[in-house]
C-alpha atoms as a PDB file:
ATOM      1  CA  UNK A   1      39.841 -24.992 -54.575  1.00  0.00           C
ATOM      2  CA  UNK A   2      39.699 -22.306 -52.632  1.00  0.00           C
ATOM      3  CA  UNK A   3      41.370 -21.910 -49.113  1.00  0.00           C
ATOM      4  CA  UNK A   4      39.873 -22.180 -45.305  1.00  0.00           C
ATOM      5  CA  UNK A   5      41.844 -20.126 -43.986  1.00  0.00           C
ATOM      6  CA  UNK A   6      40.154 -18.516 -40.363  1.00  0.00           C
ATOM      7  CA  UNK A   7      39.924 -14.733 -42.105  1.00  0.00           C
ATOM      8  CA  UNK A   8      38.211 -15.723 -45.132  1.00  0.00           C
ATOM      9  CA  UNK A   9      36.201 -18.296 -43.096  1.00  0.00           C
ATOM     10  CA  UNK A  10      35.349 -15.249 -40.709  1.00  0.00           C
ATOM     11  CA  UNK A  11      36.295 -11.865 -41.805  1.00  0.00           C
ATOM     12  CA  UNK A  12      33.657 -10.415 -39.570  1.00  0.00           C
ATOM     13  CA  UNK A  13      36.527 -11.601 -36.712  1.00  0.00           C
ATOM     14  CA  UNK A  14      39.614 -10.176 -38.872  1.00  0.00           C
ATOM     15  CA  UNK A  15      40.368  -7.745 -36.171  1.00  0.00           C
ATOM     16  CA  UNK A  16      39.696  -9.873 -33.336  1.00  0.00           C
ATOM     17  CA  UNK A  17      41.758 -12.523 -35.046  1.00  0.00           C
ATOM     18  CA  UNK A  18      44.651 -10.234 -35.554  1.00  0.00           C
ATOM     19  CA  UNK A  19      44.345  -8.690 -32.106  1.00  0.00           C
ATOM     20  CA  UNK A  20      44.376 -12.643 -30.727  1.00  0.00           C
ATOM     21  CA  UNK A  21      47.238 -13.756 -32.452  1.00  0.00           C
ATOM     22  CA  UNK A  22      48.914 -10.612 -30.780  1.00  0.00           C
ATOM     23  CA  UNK A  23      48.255 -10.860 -27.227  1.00  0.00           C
ATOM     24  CA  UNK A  24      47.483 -14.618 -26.487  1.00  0.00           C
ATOM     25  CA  UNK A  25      50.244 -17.396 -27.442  1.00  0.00           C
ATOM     26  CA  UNK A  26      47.987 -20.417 -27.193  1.00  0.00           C
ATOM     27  CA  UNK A  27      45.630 -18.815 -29.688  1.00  0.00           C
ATOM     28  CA  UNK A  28      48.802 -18.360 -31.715  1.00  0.00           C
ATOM     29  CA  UNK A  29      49.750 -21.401 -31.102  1.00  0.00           C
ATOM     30  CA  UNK A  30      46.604 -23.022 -32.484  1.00  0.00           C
ATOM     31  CA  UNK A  31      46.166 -20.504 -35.475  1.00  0.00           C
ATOM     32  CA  UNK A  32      49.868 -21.281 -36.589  1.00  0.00           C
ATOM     33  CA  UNK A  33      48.948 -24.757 -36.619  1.00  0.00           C
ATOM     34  CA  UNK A  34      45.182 -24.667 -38.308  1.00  0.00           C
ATOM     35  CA  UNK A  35      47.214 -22.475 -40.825  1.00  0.00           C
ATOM     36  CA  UNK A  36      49.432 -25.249 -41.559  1.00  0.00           C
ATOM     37  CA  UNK A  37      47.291 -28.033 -41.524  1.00  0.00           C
ATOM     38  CA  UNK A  38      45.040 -25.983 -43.953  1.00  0.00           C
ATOM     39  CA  UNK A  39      48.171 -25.104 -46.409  1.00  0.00           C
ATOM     40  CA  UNK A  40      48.882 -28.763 -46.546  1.00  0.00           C
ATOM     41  CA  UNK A  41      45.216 -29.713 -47.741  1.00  0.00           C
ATOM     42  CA  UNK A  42      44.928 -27.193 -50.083  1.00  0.00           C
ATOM     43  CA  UNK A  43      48.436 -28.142 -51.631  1.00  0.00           C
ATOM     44  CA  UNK A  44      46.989 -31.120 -52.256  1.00  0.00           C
ATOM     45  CA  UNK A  45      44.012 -30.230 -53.342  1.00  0.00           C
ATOM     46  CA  UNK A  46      45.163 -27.759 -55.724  1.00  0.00           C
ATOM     47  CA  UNK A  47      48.070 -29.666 -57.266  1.00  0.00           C
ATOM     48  CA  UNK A  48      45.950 -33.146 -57.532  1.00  0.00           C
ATOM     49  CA  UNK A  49      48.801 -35.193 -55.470  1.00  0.00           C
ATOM     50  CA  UNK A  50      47.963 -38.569 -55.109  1.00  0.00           C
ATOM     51  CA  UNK A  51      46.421 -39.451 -51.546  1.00  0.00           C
ATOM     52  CA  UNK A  52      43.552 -41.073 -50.374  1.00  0.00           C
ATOM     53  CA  UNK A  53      40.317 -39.765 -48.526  1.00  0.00           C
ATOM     54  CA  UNK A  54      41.552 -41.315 -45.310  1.00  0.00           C
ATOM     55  CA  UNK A  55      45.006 -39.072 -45.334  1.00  0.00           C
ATOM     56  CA  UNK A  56      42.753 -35.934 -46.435  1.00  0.00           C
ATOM     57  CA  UNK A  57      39.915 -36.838 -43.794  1.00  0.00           C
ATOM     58  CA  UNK A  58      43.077 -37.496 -41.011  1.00  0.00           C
ATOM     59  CA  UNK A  59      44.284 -33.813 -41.710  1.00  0.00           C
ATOM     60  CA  UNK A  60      41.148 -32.007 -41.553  1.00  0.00           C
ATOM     61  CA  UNK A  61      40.159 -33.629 -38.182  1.00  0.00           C
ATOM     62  CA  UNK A  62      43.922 -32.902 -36.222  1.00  0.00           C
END
């Protein structure tokens, strides 16, 4: 599986990405936590842990 992260999902936006995640704390804010969120799925993706659709489907959404 491979990862969502926001840079692979849009490297077109790496720099403005970067630049946001310097200069704007709620965009840092979010990206810190879509980064998590998106490390946790993949974990479990990855390493086949048991869970259900429903805990996958509750992650992905927020």
């Amino acid at each position: 599986m491979e990862k969502h992260d926001l840079h692979h999902e849009f490297p077109e936006f790496d720099q403005k990405i970067h630049d946001m995640k310097m200069n704007n704390t709620h965009f840092k804010k979010l990206f810190d936590e879509y980064h998590k969120v998106n490390n946790e799925i993949h974990s479990i993706e990855t390493r086949a842990l048991a869970t259900d659709d429903i805990t996958l489907n509750a992650l992905r959404a927020g």
